[in-house]
Protein backbone atom coordinates (compact mmCIF):
# COMPACT_ATOMS: atom_id res chain seq x y z
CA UNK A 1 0.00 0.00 0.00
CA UNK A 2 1.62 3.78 -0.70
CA UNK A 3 3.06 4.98 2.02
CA UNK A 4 4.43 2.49 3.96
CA UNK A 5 8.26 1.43 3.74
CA UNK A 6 8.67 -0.22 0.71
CA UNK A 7 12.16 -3.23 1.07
CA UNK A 8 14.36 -2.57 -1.64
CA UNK A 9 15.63 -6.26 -3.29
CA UNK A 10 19.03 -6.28 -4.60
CA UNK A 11 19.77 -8.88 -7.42
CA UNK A 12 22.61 -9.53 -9.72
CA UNK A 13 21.80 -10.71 -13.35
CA UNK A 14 20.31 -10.02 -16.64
CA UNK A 15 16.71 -8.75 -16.21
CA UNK A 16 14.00 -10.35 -18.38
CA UNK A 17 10.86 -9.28 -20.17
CA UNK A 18 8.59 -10.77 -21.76
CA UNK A 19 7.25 -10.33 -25.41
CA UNK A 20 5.33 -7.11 -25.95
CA UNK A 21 7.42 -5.21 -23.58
CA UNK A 22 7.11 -1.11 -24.61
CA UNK A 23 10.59 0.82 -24.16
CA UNK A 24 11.03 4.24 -24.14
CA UNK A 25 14.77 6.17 -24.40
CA UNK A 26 15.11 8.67 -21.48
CA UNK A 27 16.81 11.42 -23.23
CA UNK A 28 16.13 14.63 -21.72
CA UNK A 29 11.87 14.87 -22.03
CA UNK A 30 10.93 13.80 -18.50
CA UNK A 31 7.34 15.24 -19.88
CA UNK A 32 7.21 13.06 -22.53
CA UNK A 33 8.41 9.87 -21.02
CA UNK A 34 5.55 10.60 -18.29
CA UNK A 35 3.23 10.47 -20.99
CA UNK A 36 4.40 7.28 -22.19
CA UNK A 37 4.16 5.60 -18.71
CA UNK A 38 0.62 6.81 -18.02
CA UNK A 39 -1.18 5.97 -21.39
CA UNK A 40 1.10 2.48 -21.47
CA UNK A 41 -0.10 1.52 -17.44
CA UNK A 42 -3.34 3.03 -18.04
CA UNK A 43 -3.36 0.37 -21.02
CA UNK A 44 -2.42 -2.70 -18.78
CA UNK A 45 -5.35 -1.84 -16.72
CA UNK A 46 -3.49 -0.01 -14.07
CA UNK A 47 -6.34 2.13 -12.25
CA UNK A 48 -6.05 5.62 -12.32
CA UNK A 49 -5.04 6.72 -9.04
CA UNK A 50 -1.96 4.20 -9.20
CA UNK A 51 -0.84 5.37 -12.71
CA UNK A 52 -0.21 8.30 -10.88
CA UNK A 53 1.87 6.74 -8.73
CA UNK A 54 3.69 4.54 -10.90
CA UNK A 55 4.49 8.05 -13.17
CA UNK A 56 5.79 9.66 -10.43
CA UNK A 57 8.01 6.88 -9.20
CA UNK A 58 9.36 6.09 -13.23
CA UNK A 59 9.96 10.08 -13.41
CA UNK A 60 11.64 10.60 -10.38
CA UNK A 61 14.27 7.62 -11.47
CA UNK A 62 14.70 8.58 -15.02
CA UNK A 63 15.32 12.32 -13.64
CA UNK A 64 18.09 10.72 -11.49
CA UNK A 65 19.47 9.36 -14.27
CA UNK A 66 19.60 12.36 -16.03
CA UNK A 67 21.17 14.07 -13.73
CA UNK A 68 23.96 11.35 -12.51
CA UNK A 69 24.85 9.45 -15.84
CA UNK A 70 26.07 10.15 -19.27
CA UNK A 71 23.98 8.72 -22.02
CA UNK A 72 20.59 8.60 -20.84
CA UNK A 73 18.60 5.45 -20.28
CA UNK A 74 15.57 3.45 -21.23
CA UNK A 75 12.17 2.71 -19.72
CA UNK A 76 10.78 -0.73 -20.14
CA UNK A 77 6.94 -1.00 -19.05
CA UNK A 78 4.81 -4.35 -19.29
CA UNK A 79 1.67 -6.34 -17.46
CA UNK A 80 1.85 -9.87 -16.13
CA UNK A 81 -1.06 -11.24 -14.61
CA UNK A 82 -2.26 -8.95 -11.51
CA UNK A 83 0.87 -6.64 -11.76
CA UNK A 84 2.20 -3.88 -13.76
CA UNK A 85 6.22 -3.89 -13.95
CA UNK A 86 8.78 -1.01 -15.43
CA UNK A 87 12.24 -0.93 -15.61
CA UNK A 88 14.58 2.23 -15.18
CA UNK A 89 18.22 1.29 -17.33
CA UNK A 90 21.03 3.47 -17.08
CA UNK A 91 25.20 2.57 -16.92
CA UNK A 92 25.17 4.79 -13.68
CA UNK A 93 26.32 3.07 -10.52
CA UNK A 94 24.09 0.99 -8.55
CA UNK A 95 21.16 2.88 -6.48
CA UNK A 96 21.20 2.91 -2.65
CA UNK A 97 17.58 2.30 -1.63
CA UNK A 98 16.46 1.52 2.00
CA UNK A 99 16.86 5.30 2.87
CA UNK A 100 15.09 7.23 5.15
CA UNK A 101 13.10 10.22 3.54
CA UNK A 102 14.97 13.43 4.30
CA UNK A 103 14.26 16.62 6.10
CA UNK A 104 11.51 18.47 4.58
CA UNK A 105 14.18 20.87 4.50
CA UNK A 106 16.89 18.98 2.47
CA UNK A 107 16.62 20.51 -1.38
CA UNK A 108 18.02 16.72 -2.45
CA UNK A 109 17.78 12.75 -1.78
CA UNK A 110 13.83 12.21 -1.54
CA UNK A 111 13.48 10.82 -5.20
CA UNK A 112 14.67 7.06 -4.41
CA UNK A 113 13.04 7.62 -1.03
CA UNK A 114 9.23 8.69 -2.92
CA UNK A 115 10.07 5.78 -4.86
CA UNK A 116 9.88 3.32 -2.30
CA UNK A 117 7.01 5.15 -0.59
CA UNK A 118 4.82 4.58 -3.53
CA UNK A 119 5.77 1.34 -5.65
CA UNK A 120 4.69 -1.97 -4.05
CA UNK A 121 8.12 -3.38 -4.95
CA UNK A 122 11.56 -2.31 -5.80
CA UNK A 123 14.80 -4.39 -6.81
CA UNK A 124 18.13 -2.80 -8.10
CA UNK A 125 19.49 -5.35 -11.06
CA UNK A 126 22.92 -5.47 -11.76
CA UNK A 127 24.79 -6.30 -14.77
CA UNK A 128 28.16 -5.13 -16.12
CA UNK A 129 27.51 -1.68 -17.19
CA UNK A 130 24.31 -1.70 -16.67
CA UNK A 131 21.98 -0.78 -13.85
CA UNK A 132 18.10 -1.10 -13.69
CA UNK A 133 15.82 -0.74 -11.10
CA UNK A 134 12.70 -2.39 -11.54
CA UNK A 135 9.85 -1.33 -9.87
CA UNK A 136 6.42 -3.13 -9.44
CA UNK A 137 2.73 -2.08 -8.90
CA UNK A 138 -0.32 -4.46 -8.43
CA UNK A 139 -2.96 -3.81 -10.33
């Protein structure tokens, strides 16, 4: 449920998808990638109040990227049964997630923090050069 503690999941491997997966290449248009995310959950049957959520959560992540890696990234959004999964890829180092959220105060570090506050799952996949966090909202 959003806003309770979400336990970030670290893995090592290649992350899979399955067939019909929709990707999108973070580039700098944070507006138009949240467009993509919204009209692809909404899609998947993702109600509306958790597109929201799941929007906010993908933006928030592909804005870190922008701001921390070279290159951009890529968004990977798909449905399995009961769940709606995306995928944030960058070559930036590996996330730190099990944060507390900072002091209203602090002007940074509350992006991974929202992110676990409002996905129902979040893992950090590792592969050599690559990084992807994969987060997961029931439908």
């Amino acid at each position: 449920m959003p806003g309770e503690p979400r336990e970030a999941v670290a893995e090592h491997g290649a992350p899979t998808h399955p067939a019909g997966t929709m990707a999108y290449q973070v580039a700098t248009d944070v507006r138009a990638l949240r467009a993509f995310v919204s009209a692809g959950a909404l899609a998947h049957g993702l109600s509306a109040e958790r597109v929201e959520l799941l929007t906010l959560a993908v933006s928030e992540l592909a804005t870190n990227t922008l701001q921390h890696t070279t290159g951009g990234g890529w968004v990977r959004l798909w449905a399995e049964p009961g769940q709606v999964f995306c995928d944030v890829v960058d070559h930036g180092p590996t996330r730190a997630f099990g944060r507390n959220m900072p002091a209203a105060d602090s002007v940074r570090g509350r992006g991974l923090a929202i992110v676990e506050q409002v996905c129902d799952e979040v893992a950090v996949l590792s592969s050599p050069g690559e990084t992807v966090v994969r987060i997961r909202l029931s439908l």
